[in-house]
PDB file of N, CA and C in Angstrom:
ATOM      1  N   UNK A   1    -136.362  77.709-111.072  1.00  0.00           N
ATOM      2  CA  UNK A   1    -136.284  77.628-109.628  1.00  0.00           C
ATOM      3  C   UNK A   1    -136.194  76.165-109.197  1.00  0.00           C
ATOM      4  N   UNK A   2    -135.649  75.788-108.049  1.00  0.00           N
ATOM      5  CA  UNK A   2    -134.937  74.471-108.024  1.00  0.00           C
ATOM      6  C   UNK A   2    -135.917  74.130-106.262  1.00  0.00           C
ATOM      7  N   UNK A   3    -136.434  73.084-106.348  1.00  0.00           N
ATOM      8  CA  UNK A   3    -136.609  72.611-105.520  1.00  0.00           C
ATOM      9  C   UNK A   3    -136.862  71.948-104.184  1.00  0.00           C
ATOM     10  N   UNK A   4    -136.234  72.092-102.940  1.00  0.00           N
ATOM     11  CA  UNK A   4    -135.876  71.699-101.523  1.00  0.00           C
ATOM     12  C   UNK A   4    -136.352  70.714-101.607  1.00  0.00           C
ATOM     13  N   UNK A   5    -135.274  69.208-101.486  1.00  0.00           N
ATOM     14  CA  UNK A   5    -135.892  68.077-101.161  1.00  0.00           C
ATOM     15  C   UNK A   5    -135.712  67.436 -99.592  1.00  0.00           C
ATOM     16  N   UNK A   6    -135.503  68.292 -98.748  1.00  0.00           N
ATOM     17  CA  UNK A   6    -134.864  68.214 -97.625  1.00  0.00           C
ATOM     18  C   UNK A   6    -135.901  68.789 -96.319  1.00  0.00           C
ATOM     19  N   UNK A   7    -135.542  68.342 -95.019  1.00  0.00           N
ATOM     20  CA  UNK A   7    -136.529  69.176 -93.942  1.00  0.00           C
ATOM     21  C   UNK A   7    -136.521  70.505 -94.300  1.00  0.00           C
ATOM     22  N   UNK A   8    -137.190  71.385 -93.874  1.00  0.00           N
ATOM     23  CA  UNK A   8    -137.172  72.862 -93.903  1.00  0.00           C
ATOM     24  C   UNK A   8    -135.928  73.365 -93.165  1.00  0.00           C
ATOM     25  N   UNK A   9    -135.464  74.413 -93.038  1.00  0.00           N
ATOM     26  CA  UNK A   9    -134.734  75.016 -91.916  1.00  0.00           C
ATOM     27  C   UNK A   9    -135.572  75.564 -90.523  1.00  0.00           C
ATOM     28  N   UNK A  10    -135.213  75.636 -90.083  1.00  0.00           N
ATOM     29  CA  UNK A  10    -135.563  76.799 -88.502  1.00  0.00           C
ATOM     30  C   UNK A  10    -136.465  77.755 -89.021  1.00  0.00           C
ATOM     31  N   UNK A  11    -137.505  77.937 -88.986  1.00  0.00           N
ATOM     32  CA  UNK A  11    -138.324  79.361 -89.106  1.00  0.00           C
ATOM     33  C   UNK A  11    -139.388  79.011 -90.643  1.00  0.00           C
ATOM     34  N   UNK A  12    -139.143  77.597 -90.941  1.00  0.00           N
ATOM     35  CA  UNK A  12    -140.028  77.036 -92.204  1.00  0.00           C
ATOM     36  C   UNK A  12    -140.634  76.000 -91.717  1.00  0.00           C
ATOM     37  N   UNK A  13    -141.573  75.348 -92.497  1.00  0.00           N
ATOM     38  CA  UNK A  13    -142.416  73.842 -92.046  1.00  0.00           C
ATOM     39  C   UNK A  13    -142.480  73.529 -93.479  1.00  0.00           C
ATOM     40  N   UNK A  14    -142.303  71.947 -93.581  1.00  0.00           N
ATOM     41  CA  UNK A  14    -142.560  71.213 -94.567  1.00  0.00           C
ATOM     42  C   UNK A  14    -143.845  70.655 -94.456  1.00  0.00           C
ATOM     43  N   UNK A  15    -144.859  70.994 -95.296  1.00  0.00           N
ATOM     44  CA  UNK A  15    -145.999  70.838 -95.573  1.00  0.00           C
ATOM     45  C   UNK A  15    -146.514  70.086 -96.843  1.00  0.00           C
ATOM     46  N   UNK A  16    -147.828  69.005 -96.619  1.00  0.00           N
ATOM     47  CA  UNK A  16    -148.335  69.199 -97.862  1.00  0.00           C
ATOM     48  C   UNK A  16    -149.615  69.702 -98.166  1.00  0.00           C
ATOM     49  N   UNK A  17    -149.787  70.119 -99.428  1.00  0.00           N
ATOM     50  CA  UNK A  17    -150.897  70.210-100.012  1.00  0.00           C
ATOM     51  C   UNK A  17    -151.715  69.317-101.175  1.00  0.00           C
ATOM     52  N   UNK A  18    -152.625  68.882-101.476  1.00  0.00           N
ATOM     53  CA  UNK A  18    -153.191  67.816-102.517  1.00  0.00           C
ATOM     54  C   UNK A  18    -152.065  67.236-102.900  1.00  0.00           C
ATOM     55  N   UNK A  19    -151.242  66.520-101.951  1.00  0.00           N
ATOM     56  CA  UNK A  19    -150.312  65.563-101.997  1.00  0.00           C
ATOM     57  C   UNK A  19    -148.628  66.300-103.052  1.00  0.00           C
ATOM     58  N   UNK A  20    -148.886  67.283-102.799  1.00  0.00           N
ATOM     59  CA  UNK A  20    -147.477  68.039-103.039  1.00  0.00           C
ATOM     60  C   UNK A  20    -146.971  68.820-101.910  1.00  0.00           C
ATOM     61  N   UNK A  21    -145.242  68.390-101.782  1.00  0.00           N
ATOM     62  CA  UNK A  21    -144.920  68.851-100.811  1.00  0.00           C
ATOM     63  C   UNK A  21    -144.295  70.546-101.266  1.00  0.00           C
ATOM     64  N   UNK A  22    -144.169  71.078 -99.975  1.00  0.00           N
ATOM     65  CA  UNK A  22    -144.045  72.770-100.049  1.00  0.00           C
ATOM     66  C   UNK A  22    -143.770  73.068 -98.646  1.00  0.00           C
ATOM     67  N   UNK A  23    -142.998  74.261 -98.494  1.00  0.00           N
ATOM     68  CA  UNK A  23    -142.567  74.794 -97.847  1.00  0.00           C
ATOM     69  C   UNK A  23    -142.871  75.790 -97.725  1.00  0.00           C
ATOM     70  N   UNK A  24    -143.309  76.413 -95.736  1.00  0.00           N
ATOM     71  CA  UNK A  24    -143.929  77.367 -95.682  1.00  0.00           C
ATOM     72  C   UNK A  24    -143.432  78.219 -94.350  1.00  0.00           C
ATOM     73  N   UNK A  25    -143.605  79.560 -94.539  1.00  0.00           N
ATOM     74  CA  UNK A  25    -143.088  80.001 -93.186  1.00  0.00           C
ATOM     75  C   UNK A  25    -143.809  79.436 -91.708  1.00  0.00           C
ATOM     76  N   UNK A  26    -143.145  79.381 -90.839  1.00  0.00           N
ATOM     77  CA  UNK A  26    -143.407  78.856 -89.447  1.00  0.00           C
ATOM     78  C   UNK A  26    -143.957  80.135 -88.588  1.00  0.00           C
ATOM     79  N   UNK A  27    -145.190  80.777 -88.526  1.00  0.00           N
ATOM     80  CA  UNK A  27    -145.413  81.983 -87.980  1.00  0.00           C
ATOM     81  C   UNK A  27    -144.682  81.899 -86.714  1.00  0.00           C
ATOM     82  N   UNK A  28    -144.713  80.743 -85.892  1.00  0.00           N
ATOM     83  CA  UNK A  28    -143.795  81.098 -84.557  1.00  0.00           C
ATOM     84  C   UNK A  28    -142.657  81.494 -84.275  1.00  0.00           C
ATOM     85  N   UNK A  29    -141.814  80.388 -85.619  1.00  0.00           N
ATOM     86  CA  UNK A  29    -140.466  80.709 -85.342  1.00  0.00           C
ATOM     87  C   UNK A  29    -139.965  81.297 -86.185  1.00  0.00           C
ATOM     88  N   UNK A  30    -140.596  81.946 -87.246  1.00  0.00           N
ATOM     89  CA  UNK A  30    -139.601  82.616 -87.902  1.00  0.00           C
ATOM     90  C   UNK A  30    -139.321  84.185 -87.785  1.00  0.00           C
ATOM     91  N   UNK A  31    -140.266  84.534 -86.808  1.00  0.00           N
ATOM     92  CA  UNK A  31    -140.076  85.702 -86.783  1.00  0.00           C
ATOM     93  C   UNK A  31    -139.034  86.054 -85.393  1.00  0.00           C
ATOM     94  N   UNK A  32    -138.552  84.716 -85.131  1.00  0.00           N
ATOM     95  CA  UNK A  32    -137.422  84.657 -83.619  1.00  0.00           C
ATOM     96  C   UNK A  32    -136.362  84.602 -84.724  1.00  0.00           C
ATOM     97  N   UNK A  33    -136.432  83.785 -85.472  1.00  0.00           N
ATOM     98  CA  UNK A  33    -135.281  83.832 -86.298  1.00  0.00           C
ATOM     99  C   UNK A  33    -134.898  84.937 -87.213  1.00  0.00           C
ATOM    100  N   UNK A  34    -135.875  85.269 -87.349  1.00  0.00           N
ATOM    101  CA  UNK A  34    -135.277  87.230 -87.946  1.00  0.00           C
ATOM    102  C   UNK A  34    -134.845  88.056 -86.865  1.00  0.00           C
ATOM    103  N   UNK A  35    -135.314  87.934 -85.971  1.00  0.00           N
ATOM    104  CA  UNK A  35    -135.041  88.608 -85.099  1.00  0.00           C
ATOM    105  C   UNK A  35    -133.410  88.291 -84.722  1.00  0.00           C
ATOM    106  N   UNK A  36    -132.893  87.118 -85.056  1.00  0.00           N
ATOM    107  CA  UNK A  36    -131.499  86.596 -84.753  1.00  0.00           C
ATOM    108  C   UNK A  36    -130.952  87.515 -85.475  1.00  0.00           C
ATOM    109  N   UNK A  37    -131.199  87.195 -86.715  1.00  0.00           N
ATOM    110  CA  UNK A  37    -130.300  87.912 -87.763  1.00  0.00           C
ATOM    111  C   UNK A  37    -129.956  89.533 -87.653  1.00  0.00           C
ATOM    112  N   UNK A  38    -130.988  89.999 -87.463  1.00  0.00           N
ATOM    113  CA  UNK A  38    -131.315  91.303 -86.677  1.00  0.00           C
ATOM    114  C   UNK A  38    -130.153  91.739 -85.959  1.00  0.00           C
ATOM    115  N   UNK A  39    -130.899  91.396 -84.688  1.00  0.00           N
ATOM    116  CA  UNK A  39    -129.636  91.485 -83.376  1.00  0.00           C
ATOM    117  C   UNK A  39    -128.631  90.784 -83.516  1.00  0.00           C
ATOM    118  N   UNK A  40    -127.733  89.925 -84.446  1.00  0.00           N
ATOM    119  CA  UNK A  40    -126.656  89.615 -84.696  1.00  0.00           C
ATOM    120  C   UNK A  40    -126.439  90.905 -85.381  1.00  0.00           C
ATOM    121  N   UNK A  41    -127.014  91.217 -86.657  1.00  0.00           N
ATOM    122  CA  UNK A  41    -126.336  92.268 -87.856  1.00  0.00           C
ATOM    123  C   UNK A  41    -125.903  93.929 -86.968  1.00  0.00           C
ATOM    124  N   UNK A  42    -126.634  93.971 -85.611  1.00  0.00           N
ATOM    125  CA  UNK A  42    -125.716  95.152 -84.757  1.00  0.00           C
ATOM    126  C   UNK A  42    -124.739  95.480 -84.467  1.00  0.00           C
ATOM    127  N   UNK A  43    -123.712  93.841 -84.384  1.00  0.00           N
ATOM    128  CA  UNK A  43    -122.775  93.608 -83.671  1.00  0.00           C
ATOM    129  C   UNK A  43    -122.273  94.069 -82.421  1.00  0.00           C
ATOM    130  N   UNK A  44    -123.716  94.213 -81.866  1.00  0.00           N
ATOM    131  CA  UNK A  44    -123.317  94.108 -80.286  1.00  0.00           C
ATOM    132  C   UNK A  44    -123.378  92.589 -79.731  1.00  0.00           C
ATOM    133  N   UNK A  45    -123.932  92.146 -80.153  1.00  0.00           N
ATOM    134  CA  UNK A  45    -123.885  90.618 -79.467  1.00  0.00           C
ATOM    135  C   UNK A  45    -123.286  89.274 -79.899  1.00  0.00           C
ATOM    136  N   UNK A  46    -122.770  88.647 -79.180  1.00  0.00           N
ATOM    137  CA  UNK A  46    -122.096  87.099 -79.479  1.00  0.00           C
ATOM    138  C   UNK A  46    -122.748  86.031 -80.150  1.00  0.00           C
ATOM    139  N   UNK A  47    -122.529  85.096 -80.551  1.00  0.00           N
ATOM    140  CA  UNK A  47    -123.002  83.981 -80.972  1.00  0.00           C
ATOM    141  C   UNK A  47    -123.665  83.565 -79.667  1.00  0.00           C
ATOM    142  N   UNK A  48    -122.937  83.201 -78.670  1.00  0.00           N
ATOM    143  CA  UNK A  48    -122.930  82.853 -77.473  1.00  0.00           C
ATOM    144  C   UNK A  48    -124.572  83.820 -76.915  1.00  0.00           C
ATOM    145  N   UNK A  49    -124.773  85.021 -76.994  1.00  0.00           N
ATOM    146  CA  UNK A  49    -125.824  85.700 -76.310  1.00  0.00           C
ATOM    147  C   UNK A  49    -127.346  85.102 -77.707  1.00  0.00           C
ATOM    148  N   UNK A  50    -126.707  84.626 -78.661  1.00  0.00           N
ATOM    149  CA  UNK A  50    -128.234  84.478 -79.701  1.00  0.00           C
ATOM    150  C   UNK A  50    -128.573  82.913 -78.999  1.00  0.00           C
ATOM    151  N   UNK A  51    -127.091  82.054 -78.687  1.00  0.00           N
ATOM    152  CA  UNK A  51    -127.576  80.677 -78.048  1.00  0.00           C
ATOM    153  C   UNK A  51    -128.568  80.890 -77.072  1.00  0.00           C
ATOM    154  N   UNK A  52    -128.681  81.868 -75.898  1.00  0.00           N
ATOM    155  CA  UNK A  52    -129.143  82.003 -75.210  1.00  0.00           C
ATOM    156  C   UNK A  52    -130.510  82.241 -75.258  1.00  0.00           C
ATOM    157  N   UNK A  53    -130.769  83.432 -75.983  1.00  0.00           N
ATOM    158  CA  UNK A  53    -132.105  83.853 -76.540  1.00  0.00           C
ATOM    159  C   UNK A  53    -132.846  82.803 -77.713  1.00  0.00           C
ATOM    160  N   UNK A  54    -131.965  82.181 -77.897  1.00  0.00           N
ATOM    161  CA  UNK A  54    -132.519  80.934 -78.866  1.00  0.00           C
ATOM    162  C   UNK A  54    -133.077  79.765 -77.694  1.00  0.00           C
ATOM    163  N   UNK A  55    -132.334  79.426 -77.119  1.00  0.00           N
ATOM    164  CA  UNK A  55    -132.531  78.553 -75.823  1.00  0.00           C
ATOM    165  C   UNK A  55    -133.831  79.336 -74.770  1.00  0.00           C
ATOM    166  N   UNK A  56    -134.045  80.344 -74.693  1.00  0.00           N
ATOM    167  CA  UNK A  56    -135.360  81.251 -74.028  1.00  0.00           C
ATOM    168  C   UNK A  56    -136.399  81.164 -75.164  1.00  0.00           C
ATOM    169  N   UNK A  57    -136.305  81.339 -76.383  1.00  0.00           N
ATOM    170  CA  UNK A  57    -137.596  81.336 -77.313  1.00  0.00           C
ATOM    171  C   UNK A  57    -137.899  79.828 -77.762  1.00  0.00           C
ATOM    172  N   UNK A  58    -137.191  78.870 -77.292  1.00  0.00           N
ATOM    173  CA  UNK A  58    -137.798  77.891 -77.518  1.00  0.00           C
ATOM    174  C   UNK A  58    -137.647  77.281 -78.997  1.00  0.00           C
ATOM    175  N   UNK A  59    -136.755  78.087 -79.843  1.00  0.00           N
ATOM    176  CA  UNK A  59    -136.554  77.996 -80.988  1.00  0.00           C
ATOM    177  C   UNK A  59    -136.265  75.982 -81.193  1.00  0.00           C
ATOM    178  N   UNK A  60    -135.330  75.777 -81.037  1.00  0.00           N
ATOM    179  CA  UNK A  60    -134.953  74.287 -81.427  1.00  0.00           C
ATOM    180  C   UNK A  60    -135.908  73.503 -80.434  1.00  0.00           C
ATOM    181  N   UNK A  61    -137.306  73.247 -80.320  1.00  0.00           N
ATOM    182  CA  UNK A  61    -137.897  72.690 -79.765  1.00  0.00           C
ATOM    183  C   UNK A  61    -137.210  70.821 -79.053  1.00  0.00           C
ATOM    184  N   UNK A  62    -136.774  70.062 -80.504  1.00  0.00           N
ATOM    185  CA  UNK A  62    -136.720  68.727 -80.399  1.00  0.00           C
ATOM    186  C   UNK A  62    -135.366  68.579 -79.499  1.00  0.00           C
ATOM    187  N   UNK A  63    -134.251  69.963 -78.876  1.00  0.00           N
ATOM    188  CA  UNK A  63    -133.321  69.176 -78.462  1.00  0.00           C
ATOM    189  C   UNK A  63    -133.120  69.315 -77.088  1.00  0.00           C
ATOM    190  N   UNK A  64    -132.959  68.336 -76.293  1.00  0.00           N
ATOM    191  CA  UNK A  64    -132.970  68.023 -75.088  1.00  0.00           C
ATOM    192  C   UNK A  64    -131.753  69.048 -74.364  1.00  0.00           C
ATOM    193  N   UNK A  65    -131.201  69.780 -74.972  1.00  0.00           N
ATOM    194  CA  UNK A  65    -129.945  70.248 -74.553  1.00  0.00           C
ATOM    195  C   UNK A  65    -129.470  71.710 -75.345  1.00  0.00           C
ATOM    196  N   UNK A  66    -128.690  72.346 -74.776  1.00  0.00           N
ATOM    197  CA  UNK A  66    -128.730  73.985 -75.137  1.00  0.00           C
ATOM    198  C   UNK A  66    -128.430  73.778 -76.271  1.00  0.00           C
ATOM    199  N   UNK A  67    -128.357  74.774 -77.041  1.00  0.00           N
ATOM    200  CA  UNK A  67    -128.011  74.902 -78.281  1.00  0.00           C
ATOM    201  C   UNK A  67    -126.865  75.231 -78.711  1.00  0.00           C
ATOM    202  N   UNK A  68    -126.029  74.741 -79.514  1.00  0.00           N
ATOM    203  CA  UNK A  68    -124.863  75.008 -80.014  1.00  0.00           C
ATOM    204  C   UNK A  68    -124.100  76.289 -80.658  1.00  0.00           C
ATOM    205  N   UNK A  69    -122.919  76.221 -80.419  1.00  0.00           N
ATOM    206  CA  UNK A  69    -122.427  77.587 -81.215  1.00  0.00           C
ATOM    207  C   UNK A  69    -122.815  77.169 -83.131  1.00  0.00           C
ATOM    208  N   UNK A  70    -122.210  75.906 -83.312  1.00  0.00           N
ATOM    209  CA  UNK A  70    -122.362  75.388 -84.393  1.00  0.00           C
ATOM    210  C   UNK A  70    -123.570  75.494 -85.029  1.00  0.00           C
ATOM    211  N   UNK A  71    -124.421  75.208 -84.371  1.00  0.00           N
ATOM    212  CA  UNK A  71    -125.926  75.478 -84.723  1.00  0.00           C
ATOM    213  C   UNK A  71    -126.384  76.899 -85.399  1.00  0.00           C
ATOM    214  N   UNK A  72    -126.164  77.658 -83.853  1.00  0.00           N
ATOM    215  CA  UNK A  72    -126.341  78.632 -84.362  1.00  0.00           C
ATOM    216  C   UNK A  72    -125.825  79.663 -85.570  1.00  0.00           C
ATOM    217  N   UNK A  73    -124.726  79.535 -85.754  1.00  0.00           N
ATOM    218  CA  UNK A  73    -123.554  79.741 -86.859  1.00  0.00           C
ATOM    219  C   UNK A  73    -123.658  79.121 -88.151  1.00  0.00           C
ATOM    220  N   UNK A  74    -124.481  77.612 -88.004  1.00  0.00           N
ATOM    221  CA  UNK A  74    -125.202  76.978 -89.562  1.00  0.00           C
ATOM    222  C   UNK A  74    -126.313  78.185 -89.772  1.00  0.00           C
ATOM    223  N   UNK A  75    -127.095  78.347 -88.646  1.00  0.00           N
ATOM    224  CA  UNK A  75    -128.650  79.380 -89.475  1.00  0.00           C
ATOM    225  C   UNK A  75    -128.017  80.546 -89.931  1.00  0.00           C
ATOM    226  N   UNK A  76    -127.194  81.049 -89.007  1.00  0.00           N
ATOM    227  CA  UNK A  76    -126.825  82.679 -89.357  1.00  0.00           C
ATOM    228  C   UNK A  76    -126.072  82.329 -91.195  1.00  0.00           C
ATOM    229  N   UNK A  77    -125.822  81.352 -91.663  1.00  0.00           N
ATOM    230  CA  UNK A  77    -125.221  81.336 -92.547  1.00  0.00           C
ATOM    231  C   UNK A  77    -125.666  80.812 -93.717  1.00  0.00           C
ATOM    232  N   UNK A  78    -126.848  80.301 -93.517  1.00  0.00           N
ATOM    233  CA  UNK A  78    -128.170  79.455 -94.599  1.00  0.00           C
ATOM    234  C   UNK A  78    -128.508  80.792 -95.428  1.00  0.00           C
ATOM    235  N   UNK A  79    -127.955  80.376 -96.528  1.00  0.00           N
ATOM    236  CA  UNK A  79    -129.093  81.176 -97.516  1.00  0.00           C
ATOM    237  C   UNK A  79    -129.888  81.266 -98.235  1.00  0.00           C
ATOM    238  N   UNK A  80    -130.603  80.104 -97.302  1.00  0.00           N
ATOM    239  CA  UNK A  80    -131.938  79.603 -97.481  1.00  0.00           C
ATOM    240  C   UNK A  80    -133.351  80.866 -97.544  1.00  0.00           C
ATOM    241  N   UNK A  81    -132.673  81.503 -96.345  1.00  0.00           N
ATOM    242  CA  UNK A  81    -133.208  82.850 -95.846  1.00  0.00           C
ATOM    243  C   UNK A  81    -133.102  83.495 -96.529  1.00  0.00           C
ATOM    244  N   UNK A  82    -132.618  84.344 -97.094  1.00  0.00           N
ATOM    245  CA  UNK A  82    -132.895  84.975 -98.190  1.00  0.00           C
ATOM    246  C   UNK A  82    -133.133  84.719 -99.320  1.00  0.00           C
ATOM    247  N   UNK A  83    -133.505  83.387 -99.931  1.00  0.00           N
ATOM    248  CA  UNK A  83    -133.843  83.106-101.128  1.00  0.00           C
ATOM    249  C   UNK A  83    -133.264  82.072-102.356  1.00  0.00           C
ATOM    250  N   UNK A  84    -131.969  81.344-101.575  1.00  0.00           N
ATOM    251  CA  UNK A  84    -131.239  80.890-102.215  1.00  0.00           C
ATOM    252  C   UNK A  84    -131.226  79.254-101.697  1.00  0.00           C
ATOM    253  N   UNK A  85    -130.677  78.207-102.267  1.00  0.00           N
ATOM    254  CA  UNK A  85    -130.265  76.898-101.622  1.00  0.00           C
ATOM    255  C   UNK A  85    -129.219  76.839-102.320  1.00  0.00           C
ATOM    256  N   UNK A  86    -128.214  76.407-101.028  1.00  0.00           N
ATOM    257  CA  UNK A  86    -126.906  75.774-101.161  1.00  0.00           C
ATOM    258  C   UNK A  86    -127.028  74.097-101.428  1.00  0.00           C
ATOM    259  N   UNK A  87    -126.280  73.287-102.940  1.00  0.00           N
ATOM    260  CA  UNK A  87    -126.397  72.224-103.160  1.00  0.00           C
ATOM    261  C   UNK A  87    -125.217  71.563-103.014  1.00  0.00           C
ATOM    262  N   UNK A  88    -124.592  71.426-102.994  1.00  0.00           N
ATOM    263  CA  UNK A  88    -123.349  70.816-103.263  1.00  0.00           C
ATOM    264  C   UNK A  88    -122.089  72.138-103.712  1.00  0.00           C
ATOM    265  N   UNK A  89    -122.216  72.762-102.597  1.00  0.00           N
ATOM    266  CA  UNK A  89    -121.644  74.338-102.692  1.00  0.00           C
ATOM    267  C   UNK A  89    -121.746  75.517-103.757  1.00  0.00           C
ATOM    268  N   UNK A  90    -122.826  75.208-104.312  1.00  0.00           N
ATOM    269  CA  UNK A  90    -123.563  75.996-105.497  1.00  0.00           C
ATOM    270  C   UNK A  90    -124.485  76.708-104.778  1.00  0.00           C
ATOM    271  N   UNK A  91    -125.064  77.784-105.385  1.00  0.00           N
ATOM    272  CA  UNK A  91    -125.964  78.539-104.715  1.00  0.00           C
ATOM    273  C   UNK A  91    -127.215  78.384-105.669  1.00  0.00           C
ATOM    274  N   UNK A  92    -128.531  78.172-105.371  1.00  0.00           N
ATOM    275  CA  UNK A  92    -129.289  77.886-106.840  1.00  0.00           C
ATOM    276  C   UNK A  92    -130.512  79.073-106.479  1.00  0.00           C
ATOM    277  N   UNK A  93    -131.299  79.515-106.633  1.00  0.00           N
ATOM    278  CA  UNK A  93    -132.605  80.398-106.597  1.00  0.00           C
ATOM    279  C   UNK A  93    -133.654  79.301-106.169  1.00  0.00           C
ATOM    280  N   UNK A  94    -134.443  79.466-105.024  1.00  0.00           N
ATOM    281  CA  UNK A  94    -135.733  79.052-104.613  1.00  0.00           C
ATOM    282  C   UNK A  94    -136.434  79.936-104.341  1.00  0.00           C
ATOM    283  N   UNK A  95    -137.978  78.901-104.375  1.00  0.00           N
ATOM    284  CA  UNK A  95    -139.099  79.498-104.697  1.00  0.00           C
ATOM    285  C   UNK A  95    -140.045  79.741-103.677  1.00  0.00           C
ATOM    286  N   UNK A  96    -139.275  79.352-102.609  1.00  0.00           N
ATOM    287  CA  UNK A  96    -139.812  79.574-101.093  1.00  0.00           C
ATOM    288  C   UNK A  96    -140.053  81.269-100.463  1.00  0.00           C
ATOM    289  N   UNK A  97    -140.741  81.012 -99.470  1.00  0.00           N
ATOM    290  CA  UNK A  97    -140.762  82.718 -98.864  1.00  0.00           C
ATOM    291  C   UNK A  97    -139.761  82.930 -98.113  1.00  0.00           C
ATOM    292  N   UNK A  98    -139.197  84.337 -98.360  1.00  0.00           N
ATOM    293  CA  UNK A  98    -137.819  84.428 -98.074  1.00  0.00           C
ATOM    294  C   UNK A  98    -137.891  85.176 -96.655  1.00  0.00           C
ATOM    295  N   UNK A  99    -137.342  84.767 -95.672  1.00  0.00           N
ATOM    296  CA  UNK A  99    -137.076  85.491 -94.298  1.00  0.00           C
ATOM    297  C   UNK A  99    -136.503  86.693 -93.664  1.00  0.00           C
ATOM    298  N   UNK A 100    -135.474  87.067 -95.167  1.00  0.00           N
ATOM    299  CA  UNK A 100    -134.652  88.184 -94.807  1.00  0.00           C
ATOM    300  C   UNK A 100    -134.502  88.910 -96.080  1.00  0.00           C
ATOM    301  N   UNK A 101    -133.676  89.773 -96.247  1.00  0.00           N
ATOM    302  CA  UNK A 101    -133.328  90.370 -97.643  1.00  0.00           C
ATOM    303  C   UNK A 101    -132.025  89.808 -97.475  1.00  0.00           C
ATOM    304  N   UNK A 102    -131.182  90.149 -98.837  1.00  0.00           N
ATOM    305  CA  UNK A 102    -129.601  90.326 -98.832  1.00  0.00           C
ATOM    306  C   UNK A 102    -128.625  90.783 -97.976  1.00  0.00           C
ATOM    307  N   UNK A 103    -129.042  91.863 -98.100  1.00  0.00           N
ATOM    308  CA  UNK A 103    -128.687  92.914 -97.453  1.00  0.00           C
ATOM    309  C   UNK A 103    -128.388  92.513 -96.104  1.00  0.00           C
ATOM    310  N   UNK A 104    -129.817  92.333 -95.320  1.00  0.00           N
ATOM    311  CA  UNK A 104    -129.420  92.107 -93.740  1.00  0.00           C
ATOM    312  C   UNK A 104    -128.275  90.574 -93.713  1.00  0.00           C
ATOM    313  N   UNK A 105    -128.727  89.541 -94.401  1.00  0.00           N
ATOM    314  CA  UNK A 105    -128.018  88.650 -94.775  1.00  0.00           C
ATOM    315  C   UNK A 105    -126.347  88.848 -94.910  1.00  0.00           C
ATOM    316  N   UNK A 106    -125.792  89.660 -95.803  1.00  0.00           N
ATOM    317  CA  UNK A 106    -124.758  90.266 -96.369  1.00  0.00           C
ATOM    318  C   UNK A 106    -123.844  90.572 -95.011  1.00  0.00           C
ATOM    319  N   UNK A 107    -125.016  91.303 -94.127  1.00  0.00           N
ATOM    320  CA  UNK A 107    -124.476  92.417 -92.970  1.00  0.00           C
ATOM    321  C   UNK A 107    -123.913  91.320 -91.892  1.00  0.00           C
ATOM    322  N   UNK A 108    -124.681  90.281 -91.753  1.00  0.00           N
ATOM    323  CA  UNK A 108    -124.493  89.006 -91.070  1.00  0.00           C
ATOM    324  C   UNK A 108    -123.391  88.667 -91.263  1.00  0.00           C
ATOM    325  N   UNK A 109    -122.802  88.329 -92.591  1.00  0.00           N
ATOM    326  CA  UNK A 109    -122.081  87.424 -92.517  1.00  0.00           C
ATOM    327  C   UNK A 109    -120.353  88.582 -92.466  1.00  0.00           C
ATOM    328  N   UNK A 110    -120.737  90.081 -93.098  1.00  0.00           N
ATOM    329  CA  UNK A 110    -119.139  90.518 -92.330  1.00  0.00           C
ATOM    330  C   UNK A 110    -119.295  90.408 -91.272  1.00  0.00           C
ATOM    331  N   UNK A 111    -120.300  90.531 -90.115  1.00  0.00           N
ATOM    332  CA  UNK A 111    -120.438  90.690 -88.541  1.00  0.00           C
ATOM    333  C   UNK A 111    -119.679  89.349 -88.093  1.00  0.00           C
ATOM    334  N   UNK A 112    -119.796  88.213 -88.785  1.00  0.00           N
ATOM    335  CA  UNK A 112    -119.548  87.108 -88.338  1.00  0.00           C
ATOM    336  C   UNK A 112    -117.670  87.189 -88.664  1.00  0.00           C
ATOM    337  N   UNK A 113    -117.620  87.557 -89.882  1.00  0.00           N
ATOM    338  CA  UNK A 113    -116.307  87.507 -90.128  1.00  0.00           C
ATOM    339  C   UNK A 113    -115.511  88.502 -89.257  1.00  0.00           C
ATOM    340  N   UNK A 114    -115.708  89.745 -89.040  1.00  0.00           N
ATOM    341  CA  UNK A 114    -115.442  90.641 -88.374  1.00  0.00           C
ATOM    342  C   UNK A 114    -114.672  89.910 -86.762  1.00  0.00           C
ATOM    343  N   UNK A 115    -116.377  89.544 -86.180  1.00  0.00           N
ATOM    344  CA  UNK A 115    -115.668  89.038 -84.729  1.00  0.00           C
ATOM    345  C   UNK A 115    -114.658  87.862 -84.823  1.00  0.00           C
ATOM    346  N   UNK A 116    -115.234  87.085 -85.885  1.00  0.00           N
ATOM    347  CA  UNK A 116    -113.756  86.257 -86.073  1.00  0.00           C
ATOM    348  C   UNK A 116    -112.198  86.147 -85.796  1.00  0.00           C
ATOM    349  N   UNK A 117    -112.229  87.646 -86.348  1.00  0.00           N
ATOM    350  CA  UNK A 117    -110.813  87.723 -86.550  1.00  0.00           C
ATOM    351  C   UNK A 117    -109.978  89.051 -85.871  1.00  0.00           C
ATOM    352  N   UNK A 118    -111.328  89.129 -84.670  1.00  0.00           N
ATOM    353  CA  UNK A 118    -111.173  90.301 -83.726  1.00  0.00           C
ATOM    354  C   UNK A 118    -110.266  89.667 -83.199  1.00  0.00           C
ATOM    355  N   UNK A 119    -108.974  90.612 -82.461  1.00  0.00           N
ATOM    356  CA  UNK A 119    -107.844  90.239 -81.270  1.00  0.00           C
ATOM    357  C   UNK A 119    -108.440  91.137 -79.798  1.00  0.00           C
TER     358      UNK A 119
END
């Protein structure tokens, strides 16, 4: 299992313990951020309607300004969340607590492709 030498994502905190660092779920936000994945994987709703509800839960605390499509479209696509880190476009196994399964993960990302390439 490989590492995270990096901030956490959205819905994690970088922590230490007896001077080792670790990564841990964020009880506040990570359960807004499942909840994204969630109500994205319905495909009733837009990128555009999770900005919103992301921007109401307070999710991106530090930014002075709404939240991005881009943004939101990096988390929906981290597969960090389910268990994995992307390195240098490799996918490696971590040892972190995982936010989602595959599955809902999986469902995400045709939903995303789907509206994509809706006319």
């Amino acid at each position: 299992m490989m590492q995270w030498n990096f901030l956490a994502p959205i819905g994690y905190l970088n922590v230490r313990y007896n001077g080792k660092a670790n990564i841990i779920l964020d009880s506040v936000r990570a359960p807004a951020v499942k909840a994204l994945f969630e109500i994205y994987a319905t495909g009733e709703f837009s990128i555009q309607d999770l900005m919103i509800l992301a921007d109401s839960w307070h999710l991106f605390p530090k930014r002075r300004y709404s939240i991005s499509k881009r943004c939101v479209n990096n988390l929906l696509k981290n597969p960090f969340y389910y268990g994995y880190m992307r390195i240098k476009g490799d996918l490696f196994p971590h040892n972190y607590p995982k936010l989602i399964d595959k599955d809902l993960f999986d469902t995400v990302q045709r939903t995303l492709l789907s509206k994509r390439f809706r006319v």
